[in-house]
Protein backbone atom coordinates (compact mmCIF):
# COMPACT_ATOMS: atom_id res chain seq x y z
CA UNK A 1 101.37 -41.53 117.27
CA UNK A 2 104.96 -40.13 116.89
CA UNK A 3 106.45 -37.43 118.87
CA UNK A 4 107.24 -36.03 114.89
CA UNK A 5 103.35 -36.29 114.25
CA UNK A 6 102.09 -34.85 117.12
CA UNK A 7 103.92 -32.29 116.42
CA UNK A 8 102.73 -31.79 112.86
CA UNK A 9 99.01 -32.60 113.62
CA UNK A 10 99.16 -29.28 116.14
CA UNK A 11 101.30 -26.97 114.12
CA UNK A 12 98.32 -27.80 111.23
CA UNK A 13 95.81 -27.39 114.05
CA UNK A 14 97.42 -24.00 114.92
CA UNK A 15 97.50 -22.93 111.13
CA UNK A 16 93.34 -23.92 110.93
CA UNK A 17 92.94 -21.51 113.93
CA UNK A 18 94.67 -19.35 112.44
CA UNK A 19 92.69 -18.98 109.01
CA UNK A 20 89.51 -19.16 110.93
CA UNK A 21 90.40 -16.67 112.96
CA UNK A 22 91.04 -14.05 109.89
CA UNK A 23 87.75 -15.44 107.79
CA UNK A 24 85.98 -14.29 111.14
CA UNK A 25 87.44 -11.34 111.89
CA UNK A 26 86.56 -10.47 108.15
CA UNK A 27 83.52 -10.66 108.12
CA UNK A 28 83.09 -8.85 111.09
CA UNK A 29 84.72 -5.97 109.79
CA UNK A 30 83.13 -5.58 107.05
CA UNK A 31 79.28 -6.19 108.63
CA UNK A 32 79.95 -4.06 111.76
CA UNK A 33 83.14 -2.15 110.98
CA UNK A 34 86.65 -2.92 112.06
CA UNK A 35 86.67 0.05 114.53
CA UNK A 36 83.54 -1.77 116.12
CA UNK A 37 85.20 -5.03 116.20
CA UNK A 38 86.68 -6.27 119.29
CA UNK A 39 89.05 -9.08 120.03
CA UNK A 40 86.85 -10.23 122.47
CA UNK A 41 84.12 -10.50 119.44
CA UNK A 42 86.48 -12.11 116.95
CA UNK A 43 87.32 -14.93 119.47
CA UNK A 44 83.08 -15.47 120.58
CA UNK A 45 82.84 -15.58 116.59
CA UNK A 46 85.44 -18.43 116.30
CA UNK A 47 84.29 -19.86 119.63
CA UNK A 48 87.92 -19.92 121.53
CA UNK A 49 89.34 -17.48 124.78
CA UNK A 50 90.29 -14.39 123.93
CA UNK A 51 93.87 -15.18 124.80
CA UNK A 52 94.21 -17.66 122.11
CA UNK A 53 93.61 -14.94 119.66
CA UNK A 54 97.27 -13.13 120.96
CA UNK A 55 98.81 -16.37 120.70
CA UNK A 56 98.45 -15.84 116.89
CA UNK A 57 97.94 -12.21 116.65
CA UNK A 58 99.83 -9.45 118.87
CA UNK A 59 97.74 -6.74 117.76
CA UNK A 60 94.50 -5.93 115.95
CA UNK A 61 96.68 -3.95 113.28
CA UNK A 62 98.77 -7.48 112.44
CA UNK A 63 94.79 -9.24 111.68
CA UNK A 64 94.17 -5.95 109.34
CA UNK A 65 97.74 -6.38 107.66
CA UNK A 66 97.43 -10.45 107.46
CA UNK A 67 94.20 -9.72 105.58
CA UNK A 68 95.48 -7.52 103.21
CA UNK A 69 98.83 -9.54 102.56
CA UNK A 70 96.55 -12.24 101.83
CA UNK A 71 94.46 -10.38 99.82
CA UNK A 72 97.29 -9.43 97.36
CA UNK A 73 98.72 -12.76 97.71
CA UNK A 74 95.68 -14.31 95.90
CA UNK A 75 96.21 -11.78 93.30
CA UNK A 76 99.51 -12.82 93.14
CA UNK A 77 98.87 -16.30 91.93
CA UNK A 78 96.20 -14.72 89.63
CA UNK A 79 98.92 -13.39 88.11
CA UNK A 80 100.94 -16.88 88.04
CA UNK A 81 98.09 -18.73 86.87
CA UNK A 82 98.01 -16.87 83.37
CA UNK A 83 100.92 -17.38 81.23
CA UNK A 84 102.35 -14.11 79.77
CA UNK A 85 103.95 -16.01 76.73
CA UNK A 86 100.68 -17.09 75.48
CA UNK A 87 98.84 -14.13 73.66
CA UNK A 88 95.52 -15.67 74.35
CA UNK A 89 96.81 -15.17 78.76
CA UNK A 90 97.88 -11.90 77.81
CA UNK A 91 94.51 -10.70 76.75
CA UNK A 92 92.76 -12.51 79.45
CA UNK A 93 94.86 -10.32 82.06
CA UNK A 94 92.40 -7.13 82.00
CA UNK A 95 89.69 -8.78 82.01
CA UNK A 96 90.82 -11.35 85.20
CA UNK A 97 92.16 -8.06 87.23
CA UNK A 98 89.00 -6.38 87.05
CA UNK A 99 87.29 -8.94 88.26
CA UNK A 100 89.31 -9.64 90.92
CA UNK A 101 89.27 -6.22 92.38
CA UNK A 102 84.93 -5.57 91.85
CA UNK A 103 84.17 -9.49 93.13
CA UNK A 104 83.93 -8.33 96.63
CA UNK A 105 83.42 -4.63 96.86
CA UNK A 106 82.83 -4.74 100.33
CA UNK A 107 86.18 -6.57 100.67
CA UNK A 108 87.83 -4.21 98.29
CA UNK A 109 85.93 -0.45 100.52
CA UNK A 110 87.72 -2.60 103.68
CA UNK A 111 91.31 -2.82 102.64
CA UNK A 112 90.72 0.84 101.61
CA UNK A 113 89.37 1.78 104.81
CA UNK A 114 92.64 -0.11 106.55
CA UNK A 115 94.91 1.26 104.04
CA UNK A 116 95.09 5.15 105.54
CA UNK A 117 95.10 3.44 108.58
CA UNK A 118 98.08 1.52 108.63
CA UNK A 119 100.42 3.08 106.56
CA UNK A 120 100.80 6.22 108.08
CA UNK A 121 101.06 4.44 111.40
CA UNK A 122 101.18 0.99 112.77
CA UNK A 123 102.78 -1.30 115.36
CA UNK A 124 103.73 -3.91 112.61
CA UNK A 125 105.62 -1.64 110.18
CA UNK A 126 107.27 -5.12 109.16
CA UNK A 127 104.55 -6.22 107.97
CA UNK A 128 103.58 -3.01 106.15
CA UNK A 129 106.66 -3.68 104.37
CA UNK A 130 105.88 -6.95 103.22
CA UNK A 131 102.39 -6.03 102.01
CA UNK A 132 104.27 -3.25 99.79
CA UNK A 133 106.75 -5.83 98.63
CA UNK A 134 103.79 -8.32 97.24
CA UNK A 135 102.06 -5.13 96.08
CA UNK A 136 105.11 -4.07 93.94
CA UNK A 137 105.77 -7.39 92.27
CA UNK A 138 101.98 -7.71 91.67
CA UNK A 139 102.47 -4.40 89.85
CA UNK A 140 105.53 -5.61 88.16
CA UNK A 141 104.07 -8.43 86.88
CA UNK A 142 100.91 -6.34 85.25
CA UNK A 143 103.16 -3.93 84.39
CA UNK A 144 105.15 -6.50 81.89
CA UNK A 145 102.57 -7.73 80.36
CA UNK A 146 100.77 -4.21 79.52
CA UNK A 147 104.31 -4.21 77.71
CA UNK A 148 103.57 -7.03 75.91
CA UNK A 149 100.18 -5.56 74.61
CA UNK A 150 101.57 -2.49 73.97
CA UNK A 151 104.38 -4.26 71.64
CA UNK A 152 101.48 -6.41 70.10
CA UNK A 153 99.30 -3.21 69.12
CA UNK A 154 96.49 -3.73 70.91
CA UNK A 155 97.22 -1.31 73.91
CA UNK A 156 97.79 2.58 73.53
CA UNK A 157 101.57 3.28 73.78
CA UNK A 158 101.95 5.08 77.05
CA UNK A 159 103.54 4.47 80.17
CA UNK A 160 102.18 0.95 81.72
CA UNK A 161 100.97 2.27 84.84
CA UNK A 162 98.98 4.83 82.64
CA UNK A 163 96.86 1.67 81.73
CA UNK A 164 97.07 0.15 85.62
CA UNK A 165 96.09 3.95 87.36
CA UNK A 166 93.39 4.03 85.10
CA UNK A 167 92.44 0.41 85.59
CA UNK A 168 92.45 1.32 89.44
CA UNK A 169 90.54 4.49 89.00
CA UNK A 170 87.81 2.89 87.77
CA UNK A 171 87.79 0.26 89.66
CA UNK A 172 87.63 2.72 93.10
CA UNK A 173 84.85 4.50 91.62
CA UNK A 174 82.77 1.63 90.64
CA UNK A 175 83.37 0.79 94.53
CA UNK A 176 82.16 3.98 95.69
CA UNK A 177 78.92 4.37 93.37
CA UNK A 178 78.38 0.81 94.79
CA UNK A 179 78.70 1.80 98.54
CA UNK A 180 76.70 5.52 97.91
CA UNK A 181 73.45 5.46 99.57
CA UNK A 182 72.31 8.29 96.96
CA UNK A 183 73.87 7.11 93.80
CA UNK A 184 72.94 3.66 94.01
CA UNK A 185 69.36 4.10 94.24
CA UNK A 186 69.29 5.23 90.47
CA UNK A 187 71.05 1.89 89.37
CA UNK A 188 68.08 -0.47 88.69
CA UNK A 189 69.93 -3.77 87.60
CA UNK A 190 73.28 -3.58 89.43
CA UNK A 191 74.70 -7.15 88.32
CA UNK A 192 74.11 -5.37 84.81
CA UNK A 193 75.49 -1.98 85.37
CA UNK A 194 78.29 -3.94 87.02
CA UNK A 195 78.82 -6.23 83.98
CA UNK A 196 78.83 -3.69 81.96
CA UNK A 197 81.63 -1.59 84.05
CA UNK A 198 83.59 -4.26 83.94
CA UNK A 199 83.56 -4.42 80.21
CA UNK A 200 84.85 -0.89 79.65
CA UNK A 201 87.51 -1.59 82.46
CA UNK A 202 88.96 -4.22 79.69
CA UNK A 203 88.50 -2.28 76.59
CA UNK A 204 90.29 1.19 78.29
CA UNK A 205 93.25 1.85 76.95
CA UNK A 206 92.57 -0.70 73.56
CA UNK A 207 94.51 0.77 71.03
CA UNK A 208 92.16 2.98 68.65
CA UNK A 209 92.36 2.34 64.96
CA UNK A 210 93.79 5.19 62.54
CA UNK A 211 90.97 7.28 60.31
């Protein structure tokens, strides 16, 4: 083996650790809680010294921020896997968002959680600004194509993030009714309740007809 391919075989070995490393530390945040979660746990979960773990990550707050960069990168190519000239994308848009935000509600209550952390204050402000970069063209993108509705007639014709505000609105509450040890015990069938929720999440802000 080359000198070339070594070199590529450990820089992809490196890049394995790496994602390993964050699917652990995940999940232990979200079964334990991230302020529970030490680096000495995250590297026993993926089995390596706990100095291997600041050979990827400097600080705890660059594994929250990685997590949520990622996070709204995979919305991201959401976005770029529905094609906004095609009416029949268009439509599909509300109904793919939604769904991406209530699939994991745990996931979703974490970045949450994270999110008054970090902003306010954080050693990786960099990074910070990089997660409000992918954010912004994330909202960009939905923003455009909420145009598009709007111009087709099948949206109500106010402001676009009227539509995404309320979008997240109800998506944050859905979370919350979902994490409340009171309110949840009234919601027999959850997948249904759920289902349902996400159905009026893509019918809000549907254009009503005129009387």
């Amino acid at each position: 083996m080359s000198d070339l391919q070594k070199a590529s075989q450990k820089a992809q070995e490196f890049r394995r650790r790496e994602e390993d490393i964050l699917e652990r530390a995940q999940e232990l945040f979200i079964a334990k809680g991230e302020d529970k979660v030490t680096v000495e746990m995250i590297a026993d979960a993926v089995n390596i010294g706990k100095g291997t773990i600041y050979k990827h990550f400097s600080t705890k707050d660059e594994i929250y921020l990685r997590l949520m960069i990622r996070y709204e990168e995979d919305l991201a190519r959401m976005f770029d896997r529905l094609d906004d000239s095609k009416e029949q994308d268009r439509a599909q848009l509300a109904k793919e968002y939604f769904s991406f935000r209530m699939r994991d509600p745990d996931k979703y209550a974490l970045f949450d959680r994270l999110e008054h952390k970090l902003t306010n204050q954080t050693s990786c402000p960099d990074l910070v600004a990089k997660l409000h970069e992918i954010r912004a063209s994330n909202l960009d993108k939905l923003a455009h194509v909420i145009k598009l509705r709007i111009e087709e007639g099948k949206l109500e014709d106010v402001p676009p993030y009227f539509h995404i505000f309320a979008a997240w609105a109800l998506v944050h509450g859905a979370v919350a009714l979902y994490h409340s040890k009171f309110y949840k015990e009234y919601i027999e069938d959850k997948d249904a309740f759920f289902s349902f929720l996400g159905d009026v999440g893509i019918r809000m802000g549907n254009k009503r007809k005129s009387k």
